[in-house]
PDB file of N, CA and C in Angstrom:
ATOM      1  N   UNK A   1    -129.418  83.775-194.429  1.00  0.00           N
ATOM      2  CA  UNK A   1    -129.792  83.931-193.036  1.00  0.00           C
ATOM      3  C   UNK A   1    -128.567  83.690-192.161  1.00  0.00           C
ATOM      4  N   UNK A   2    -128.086  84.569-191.226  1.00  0.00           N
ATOM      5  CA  UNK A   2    -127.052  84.989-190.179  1.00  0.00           C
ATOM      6  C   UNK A   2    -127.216  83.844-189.143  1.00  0.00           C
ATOM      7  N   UNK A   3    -126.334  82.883-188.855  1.00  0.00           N
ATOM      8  CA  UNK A   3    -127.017  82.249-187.499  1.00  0.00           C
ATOM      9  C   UNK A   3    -126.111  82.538-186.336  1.00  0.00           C
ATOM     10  N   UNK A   4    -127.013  82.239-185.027  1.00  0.00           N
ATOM     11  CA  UNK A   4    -126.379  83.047-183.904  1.00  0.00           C
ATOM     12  C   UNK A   4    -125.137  83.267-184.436  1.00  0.00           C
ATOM     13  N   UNK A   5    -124.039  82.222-184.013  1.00  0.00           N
ATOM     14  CA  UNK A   5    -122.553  81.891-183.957  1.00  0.00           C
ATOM     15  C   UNK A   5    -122.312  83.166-184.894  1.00  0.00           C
ATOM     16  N   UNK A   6    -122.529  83.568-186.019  1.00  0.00           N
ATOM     17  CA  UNK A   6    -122.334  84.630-186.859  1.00  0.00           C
ATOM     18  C   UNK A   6    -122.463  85.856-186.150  1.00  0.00           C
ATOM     19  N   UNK A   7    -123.671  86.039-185.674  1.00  0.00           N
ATOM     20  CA  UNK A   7    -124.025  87.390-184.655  1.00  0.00           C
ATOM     21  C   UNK A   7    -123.344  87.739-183.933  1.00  0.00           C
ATOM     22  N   UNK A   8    -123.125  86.479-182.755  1.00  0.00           N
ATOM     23  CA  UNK A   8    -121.974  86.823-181.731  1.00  0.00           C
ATOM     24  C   UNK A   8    -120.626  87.038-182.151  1.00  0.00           C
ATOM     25  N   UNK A   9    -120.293  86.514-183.079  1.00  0.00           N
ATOM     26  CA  UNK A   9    -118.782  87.169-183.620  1.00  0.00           C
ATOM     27  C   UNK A   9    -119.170  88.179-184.362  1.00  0.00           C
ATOM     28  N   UNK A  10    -119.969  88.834-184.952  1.00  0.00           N
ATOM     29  CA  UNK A  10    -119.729  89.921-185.553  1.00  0.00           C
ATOM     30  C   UNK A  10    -119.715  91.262-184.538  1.00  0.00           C
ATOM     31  N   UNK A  11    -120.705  90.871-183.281  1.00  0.00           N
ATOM     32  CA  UNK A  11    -120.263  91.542-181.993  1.00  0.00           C
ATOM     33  C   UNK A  11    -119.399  91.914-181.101  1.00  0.00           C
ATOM     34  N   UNK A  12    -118.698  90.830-181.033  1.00  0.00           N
ATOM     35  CA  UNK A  12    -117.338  90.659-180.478  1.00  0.00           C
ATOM     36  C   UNK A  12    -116.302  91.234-181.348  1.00  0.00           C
ATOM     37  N   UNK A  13    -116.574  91.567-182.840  1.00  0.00           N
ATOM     38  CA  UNK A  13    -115.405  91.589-183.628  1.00  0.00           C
ATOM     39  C   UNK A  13    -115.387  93.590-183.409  1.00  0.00           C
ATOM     40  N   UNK A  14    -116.757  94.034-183.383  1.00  0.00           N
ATOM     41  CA  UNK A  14    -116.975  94.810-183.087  1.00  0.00           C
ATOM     42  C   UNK A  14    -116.281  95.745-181.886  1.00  0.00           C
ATOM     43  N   UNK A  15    -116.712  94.815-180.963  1.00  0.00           N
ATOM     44  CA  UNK A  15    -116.457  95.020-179.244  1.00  0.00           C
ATOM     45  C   UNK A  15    -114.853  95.208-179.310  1.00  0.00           C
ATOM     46  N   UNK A  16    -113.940  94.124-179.540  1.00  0.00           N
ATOM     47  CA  UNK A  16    -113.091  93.935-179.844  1.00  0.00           C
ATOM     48  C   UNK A  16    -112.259  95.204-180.358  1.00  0.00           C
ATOM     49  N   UNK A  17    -112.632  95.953-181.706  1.00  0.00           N
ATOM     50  CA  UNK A  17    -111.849  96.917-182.344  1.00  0.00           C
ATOM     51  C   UNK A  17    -111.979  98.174-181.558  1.00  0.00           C
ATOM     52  N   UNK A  18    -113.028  98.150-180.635  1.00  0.00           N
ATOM     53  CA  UNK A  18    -112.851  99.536-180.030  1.00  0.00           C
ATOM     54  C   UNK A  18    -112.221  99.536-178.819  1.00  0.00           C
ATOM     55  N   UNK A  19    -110.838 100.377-178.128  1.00  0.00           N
ATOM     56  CA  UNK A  19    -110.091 100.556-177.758  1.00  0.00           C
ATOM     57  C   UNK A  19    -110.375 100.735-176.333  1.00  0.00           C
ATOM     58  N   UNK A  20    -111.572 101.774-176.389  1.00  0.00           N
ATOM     59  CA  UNK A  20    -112.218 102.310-174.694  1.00  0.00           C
ATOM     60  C   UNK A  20    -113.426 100.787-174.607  1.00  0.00           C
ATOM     61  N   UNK A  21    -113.968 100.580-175.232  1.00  0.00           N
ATOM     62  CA  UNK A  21    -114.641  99.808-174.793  1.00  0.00           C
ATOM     63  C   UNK A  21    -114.281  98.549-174.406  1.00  0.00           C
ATOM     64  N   UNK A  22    -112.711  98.288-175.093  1.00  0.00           N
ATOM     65  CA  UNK A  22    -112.405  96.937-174.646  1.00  0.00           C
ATOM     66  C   UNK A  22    -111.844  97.074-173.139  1.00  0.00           C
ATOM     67  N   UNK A  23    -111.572  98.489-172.884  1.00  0.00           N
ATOM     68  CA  UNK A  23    -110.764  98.896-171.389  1.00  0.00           C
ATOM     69  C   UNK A  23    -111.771  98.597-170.447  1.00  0.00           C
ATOM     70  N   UNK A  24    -112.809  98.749-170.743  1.00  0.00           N
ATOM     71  CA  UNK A  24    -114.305  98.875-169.875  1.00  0.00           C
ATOM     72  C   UNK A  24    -114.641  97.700-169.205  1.00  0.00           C
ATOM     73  N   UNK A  25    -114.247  96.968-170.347  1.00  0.00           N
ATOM     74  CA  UNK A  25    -115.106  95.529-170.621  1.00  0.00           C
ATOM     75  C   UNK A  25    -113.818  94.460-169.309  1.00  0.00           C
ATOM     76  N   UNK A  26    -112.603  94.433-169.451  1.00  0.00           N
ATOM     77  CA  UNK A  26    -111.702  94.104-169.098  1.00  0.00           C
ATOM     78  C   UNK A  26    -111.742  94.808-167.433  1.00  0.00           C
ATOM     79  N   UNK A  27    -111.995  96.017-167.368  1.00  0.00           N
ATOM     80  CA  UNK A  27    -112.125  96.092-165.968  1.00  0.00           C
ATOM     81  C   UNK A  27    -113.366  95.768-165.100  1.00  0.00           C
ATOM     82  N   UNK A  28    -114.314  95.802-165.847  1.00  0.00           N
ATOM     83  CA  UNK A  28    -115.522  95.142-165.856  1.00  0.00           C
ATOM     84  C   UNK A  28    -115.701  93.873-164.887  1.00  0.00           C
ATOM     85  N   UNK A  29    -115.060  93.367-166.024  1.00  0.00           N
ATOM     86  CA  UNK A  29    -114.676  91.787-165.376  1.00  0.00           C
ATOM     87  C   UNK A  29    -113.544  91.676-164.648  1.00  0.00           C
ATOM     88  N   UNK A  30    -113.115  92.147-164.458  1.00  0.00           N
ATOM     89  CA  UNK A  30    -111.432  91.806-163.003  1.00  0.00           C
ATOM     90  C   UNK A  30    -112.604  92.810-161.900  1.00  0.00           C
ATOM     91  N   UNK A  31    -112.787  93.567-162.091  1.00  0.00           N
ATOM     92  CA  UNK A  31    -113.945  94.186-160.564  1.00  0.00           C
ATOM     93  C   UNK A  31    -114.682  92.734-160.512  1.00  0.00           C
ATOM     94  N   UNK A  32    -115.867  92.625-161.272  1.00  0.00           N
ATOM     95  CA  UNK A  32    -116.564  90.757-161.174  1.00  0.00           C
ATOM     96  C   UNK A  32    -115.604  89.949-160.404  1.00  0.00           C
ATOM     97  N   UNK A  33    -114.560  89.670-161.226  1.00  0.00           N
ATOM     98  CA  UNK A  33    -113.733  88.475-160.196  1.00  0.00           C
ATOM     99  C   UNK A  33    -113.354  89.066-158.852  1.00  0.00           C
ATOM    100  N   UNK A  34    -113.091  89.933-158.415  1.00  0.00           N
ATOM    101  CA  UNK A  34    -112.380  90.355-157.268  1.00  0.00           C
ATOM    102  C   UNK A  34    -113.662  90.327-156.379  1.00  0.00           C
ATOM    103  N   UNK A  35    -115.035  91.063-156.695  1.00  0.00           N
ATOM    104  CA  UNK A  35    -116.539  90.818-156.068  1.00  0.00           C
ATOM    105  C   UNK A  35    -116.544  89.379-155.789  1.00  0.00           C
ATOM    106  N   UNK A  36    -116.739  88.747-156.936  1.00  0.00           N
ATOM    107  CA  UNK A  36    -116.810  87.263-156.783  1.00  0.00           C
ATOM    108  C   UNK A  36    -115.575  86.409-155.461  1.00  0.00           C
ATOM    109  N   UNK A  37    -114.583  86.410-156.134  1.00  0.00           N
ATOM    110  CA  UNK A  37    -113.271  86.413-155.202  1.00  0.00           C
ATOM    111  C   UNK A  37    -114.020  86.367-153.141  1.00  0.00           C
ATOM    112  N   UNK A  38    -114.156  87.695-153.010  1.00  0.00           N
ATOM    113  CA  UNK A  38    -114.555  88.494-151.912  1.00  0.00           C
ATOM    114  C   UNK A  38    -116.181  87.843-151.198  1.00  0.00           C
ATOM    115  N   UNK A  39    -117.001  87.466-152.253  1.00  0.00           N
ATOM    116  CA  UNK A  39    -118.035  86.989-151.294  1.00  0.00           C
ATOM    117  C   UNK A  39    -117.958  85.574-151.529  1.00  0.00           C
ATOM    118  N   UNK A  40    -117.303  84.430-152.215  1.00  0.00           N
ATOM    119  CA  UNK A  40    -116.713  83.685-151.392  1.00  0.00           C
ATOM    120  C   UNK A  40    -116.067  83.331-150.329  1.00  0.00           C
ATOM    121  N   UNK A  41    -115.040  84.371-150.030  1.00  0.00           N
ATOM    122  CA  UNK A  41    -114.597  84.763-148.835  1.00  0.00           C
ATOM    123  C   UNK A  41    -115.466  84.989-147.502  1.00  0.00           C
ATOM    124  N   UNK A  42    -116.021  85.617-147.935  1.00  0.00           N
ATOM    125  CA  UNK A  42    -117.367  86.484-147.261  1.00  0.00           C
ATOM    126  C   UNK A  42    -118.278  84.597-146.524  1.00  0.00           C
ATOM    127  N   UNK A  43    -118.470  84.224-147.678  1.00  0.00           N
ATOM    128  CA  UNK A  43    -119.165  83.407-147.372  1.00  0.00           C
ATOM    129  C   UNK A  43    -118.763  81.929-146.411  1.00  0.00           C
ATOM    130  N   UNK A  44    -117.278  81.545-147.166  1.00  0.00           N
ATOM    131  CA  UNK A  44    -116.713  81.015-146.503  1.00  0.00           C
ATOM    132  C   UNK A  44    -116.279  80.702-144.986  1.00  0.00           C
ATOM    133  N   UNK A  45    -116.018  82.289-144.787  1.00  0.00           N
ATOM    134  CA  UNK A  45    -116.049  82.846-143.359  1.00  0.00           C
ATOM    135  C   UNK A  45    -117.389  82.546-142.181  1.00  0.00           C
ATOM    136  N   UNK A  46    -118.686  82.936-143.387  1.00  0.00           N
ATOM    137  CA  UNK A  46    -119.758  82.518-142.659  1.00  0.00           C
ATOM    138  C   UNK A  46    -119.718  81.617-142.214  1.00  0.00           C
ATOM    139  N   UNK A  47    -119.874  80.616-143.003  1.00  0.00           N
ATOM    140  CA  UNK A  47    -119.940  79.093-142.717  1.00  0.00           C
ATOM    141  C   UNK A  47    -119.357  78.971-141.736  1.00  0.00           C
ATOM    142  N   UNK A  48    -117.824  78.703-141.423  1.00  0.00           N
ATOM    143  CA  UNK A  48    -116.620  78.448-140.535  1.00  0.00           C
ATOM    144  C   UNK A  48    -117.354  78.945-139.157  1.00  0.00           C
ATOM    145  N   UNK A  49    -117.885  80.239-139.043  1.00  0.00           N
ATOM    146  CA  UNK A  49    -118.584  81.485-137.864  1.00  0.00           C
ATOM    147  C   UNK A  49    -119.628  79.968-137.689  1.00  0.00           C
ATOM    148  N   UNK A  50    -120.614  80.050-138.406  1.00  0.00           N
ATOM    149  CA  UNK A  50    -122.087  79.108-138.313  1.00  0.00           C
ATOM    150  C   UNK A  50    -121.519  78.036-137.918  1.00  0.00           C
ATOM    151  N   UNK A  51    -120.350  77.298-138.224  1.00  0.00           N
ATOM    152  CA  UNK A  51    -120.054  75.719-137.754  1.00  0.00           C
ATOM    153  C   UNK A  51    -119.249  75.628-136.554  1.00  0.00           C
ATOM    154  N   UNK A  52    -118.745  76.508-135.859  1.00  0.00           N
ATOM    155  CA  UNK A  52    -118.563  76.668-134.961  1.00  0.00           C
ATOM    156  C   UNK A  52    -119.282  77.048-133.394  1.00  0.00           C
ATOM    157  N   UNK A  53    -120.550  77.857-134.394  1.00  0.00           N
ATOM    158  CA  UNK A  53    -121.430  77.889-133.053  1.00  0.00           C
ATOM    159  C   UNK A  53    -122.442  76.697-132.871  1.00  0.00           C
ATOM    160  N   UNK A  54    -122.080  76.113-134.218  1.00  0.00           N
ATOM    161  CA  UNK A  54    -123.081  74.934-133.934  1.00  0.00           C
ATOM    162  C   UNK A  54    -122.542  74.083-133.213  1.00  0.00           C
ATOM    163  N   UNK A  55    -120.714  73.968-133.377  1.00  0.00           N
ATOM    164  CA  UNK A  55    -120.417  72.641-132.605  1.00  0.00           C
ATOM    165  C   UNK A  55    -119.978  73.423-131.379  1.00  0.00           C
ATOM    166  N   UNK A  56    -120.290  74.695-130.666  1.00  0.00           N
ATOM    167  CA  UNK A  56    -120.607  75.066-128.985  1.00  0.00           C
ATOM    168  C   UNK A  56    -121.863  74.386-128.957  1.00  0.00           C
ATOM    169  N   UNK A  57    -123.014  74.581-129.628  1.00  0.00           N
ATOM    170  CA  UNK A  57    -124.301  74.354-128.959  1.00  0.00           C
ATOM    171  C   UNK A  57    -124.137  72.859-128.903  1.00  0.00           C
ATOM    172  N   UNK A  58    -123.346  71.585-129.741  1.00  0.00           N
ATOM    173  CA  UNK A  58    -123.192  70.680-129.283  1.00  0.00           C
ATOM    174  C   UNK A  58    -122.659  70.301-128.739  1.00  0.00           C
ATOM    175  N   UNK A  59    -121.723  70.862-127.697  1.00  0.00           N
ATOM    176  CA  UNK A  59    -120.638  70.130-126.821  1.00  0.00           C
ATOM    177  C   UNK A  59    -121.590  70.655-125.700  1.00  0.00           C
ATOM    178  N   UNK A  60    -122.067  71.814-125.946  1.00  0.00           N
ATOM    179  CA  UNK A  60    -122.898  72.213-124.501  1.00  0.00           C
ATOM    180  C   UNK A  60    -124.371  71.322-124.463  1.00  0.00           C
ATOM    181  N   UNK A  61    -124.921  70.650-125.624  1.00  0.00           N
ATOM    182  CA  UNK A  61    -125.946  69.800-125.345  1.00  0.00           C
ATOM    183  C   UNK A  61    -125.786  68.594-125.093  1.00  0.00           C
ATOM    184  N   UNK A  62    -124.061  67.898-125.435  1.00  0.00           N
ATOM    185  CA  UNK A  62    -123.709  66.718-124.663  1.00  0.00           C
ATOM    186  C   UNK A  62    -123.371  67.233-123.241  1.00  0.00           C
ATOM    187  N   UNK A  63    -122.890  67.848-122.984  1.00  0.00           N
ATOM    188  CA  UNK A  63    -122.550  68.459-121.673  1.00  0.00           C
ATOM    189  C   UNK A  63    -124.004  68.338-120.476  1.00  0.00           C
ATOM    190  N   UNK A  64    -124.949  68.503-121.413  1.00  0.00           N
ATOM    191  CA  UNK A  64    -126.408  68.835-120.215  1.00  0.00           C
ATOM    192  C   UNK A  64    -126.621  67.294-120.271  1.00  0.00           C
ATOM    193  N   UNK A  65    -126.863  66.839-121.275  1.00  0.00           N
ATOM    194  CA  UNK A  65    -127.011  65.641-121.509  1.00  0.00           C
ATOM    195  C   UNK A  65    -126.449  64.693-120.816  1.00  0.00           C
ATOM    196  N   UNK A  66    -125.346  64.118-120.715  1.00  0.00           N
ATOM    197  CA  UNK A  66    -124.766  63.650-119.527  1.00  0.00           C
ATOM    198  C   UNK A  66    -124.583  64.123-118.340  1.00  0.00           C
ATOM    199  N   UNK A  67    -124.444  64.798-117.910  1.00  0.00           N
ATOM    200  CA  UNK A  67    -124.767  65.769-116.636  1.00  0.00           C
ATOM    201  C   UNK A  67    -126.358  65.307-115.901  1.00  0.00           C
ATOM    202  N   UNK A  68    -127.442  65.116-116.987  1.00  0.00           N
ATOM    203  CA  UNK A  68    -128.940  64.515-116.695  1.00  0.00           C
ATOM    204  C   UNK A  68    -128.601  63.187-116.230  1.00  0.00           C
ATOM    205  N   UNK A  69    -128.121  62.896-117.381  1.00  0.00           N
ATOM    206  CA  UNK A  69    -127.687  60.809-117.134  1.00  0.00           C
ATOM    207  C   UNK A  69    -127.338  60.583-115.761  1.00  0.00           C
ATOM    208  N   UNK A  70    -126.143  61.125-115.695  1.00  0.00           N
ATOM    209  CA  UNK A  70    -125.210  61.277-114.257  1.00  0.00           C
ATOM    210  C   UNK A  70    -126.476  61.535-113.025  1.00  0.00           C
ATOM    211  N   UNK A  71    -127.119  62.362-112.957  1.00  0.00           N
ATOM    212  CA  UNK A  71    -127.691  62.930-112.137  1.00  0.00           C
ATOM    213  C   UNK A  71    -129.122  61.331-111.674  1.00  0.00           C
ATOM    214  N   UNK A  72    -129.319  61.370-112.863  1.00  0.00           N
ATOM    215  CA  UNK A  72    -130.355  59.922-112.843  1.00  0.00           C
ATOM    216  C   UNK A  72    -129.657  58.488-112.511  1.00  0.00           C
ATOM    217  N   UNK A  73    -129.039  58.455-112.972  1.00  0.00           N
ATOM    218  CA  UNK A  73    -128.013  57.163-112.303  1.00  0.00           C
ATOM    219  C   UNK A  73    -127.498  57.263-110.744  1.00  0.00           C
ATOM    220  N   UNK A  74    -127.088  58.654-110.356  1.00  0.00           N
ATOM    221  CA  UNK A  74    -126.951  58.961-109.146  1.00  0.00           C
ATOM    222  C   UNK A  74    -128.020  59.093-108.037  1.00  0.00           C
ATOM    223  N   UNK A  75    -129.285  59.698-108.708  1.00  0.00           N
ATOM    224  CA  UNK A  75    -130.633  59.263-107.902  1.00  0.00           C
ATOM    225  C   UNK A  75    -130.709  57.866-107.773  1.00  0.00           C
ATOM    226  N   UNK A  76    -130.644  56.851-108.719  1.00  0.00           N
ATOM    227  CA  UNK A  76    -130.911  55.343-108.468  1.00  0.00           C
ATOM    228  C   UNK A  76    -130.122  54.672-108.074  1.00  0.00           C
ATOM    229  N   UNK A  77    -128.905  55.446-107.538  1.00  0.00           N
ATOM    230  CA  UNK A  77    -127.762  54.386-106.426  1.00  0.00           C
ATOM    231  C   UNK A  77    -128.163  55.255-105.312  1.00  0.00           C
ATOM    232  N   UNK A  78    -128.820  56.108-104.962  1.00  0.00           N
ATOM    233  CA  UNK A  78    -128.968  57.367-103.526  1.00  0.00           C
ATOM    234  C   UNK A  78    -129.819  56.058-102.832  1.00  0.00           C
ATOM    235  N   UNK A  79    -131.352  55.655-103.627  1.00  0.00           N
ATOM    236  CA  UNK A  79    -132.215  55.628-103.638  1.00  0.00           C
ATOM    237  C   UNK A  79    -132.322  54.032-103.061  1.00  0.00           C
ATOM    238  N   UNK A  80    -130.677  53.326-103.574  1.00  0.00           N
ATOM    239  CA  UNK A  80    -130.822  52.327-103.246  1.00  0.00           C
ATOM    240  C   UNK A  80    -129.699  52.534-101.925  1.00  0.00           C
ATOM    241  N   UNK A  81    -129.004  53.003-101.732  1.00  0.00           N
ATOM    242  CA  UNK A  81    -128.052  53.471-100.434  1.00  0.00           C
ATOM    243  C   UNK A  81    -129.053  53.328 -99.107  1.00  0.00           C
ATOM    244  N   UNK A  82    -129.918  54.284 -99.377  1.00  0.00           N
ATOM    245  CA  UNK A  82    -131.265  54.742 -98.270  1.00  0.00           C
ATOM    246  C   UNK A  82    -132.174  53.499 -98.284  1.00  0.00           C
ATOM    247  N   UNK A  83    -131.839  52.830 -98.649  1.00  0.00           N
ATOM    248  CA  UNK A  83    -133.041  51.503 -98.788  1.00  0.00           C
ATOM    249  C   UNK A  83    -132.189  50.769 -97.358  1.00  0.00           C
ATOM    250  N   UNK A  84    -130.859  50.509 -97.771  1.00  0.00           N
ATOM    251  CA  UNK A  84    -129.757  50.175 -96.593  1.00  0.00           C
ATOM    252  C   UNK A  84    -129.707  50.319 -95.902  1.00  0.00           C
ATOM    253  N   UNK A  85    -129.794  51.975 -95.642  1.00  0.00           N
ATOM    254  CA  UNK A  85    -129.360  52.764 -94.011  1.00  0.00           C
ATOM    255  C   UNK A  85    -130.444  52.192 -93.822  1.00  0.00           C
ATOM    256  N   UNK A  86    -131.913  52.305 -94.356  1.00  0.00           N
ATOM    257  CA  UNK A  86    -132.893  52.381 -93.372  1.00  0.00           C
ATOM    258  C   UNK A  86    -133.139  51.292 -93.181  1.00  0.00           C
ATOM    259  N   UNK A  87    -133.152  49.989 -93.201  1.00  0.00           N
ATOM    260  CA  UNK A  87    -132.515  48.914 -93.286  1.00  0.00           C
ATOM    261  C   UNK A  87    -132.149  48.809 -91.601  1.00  0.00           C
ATOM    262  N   UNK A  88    -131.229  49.230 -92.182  1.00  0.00           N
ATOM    263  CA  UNK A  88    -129.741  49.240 -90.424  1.00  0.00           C
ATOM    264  C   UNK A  88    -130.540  49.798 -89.806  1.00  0.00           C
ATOM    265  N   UNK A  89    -130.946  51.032 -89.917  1.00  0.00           N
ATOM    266  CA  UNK A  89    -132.097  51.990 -88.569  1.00  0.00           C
ATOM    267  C   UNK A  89    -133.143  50.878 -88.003  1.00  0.00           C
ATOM    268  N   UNK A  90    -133.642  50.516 -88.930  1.00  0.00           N
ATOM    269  CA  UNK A  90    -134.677  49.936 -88.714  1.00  0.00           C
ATOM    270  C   UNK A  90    -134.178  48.966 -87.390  1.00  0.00           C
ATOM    271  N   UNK A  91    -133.712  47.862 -87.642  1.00  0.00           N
ATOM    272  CA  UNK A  91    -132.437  46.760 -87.326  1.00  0.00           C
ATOM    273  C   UNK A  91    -131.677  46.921 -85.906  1.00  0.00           C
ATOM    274  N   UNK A  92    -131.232  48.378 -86.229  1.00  0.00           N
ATOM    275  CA  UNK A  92    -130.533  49.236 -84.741  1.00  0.00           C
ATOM    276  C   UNK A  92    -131.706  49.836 -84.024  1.00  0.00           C
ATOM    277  N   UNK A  93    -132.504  49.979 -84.432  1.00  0.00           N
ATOM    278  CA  UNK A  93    -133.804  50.338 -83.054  1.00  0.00           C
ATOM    279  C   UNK A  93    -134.474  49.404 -82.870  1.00  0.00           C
ATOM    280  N   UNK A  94    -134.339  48.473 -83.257  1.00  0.00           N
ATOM    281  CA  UNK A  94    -135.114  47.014 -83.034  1.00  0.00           C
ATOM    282  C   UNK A  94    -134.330  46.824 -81.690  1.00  0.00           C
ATOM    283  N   UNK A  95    -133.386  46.573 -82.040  1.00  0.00           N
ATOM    284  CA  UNK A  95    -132.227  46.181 -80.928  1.00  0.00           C
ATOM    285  C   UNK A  95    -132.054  46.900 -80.364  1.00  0.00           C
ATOM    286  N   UNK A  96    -131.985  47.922 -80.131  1.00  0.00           N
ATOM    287  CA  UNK A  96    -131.985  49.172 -78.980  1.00  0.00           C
ATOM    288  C   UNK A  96    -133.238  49.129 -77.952  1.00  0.00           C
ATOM    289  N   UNK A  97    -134.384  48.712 -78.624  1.00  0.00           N
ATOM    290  CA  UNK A  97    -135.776  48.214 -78.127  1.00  0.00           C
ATOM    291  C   UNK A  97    -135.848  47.550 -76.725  1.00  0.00           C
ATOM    292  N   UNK A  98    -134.911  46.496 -77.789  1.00  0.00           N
ATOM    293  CA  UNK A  98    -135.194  45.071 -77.268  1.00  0.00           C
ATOM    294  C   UNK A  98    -133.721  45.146 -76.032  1.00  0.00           C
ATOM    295  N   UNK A  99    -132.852  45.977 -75.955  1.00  0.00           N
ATOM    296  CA  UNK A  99    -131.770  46.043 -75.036  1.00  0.00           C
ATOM    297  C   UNK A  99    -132.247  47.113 -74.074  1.00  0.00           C
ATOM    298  N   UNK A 100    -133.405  47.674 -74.358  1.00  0.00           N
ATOM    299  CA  UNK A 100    -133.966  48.710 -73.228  1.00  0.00           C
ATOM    300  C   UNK A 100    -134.870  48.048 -72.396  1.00  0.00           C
ATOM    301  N   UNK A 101    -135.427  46.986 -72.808  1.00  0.00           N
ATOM    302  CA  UNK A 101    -136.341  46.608 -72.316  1.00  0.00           C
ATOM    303  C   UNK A 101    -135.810  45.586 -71.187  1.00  0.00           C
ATOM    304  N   UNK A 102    -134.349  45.108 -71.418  1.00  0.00           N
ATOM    305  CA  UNK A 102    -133.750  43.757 -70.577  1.00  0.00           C
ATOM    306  C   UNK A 102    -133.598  45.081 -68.906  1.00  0.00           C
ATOM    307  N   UNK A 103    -133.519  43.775 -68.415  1.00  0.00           N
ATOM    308  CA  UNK A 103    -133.284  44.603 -67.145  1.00  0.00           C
ATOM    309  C   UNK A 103    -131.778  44.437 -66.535  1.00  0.00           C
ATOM    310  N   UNK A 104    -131.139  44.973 -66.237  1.00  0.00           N
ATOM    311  CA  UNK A 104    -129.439  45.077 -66.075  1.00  0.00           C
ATOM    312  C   UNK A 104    -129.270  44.329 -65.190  1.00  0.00           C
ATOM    313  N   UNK A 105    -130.165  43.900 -64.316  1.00  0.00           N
ATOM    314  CA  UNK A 105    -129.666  42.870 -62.917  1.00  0.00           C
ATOM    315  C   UNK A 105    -130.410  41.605 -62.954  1.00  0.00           C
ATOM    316  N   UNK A 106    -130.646  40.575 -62.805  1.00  0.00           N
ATOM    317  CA  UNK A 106    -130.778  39.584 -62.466  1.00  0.00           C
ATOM    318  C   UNK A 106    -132.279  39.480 -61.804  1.00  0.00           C
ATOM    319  N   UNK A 107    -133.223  38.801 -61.552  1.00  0.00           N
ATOM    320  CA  UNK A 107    -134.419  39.118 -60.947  1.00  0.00           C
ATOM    321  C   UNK A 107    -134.249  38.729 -59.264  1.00  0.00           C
ATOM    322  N   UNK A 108    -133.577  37.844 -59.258  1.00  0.00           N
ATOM    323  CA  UNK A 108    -133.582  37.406 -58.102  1.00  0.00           C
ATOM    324  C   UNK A 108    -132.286  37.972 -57.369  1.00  0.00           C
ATOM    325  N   UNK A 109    -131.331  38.749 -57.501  1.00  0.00           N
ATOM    326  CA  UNK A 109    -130.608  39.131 -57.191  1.00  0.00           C
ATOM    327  C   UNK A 109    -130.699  40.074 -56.027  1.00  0.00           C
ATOM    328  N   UNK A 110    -129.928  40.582 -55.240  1.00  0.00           N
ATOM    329  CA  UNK A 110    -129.979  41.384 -54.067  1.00  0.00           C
ATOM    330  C   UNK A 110    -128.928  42.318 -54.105  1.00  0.00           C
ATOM    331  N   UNK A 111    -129.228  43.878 -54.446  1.00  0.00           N
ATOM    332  CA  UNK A 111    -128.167  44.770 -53.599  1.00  0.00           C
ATOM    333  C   UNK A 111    -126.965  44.305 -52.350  1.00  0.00           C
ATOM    334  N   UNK A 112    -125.983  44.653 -52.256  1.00  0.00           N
ATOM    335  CA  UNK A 112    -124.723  44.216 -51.316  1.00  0.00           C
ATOM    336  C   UNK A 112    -125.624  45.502 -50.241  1.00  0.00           C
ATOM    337  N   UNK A 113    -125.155  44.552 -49.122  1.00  0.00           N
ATOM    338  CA  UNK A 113    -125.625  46.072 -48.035  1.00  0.00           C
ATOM    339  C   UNK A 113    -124.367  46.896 -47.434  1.00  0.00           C
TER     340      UNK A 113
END
């Protein structure tokens, strides 16, 4: 009984002695490697393409992202600014009130004739 290891070399020994078929076989495989070769390439390229648009979509989602922050931190100093002014408004029409209401002369006082 023949076992594999026997088979495959008696195939190969075969393959081997014939002249066109070993030409076949040999270009066969250098086309394979050069395919192979090529969609590594191919693929490689992808990747590099894909990891690049991924790190736009992340500089542009830190970009919104802080830009929000900013915007919210800037509402809660506005928010406390206007607490101030109105504050002072409040404060300055109190006193504007209360300086409209004085009377500029004296009560007992008299016009010069």
């Amino acid at each position: 009984m023949n076992s594999l290891r026997d088979r495959i070399g008696a195939v190969s020994k075969g393959i081997l002695q014939k002249k066109q078929l070993r030409k076949w076989l040999i270009s066969l495989f250098a086309i394979l490697f050069v395919l192979q070769l090529y969609f590594v390439r191919e693929m490689l390229a992808a990747e590099v393409l894909f990891g690049m648009g991924f790190a736009v979509l992340l500089v542009l989602c830190g970009i919104f992202y802080v830009v929000g922050a900013v915007g919210e931190r800037g509402l809660d100093l506005v928010e406390a600014g206007i607490r101030v002014a109105a504050r002072s408004a409040r404060w300055s029409f109190s006193t504007i009130e209360d300086f409209s209401k004085k009377q500029f002369r004296h009560r007992h006082s008299e016009s010069a004739p």
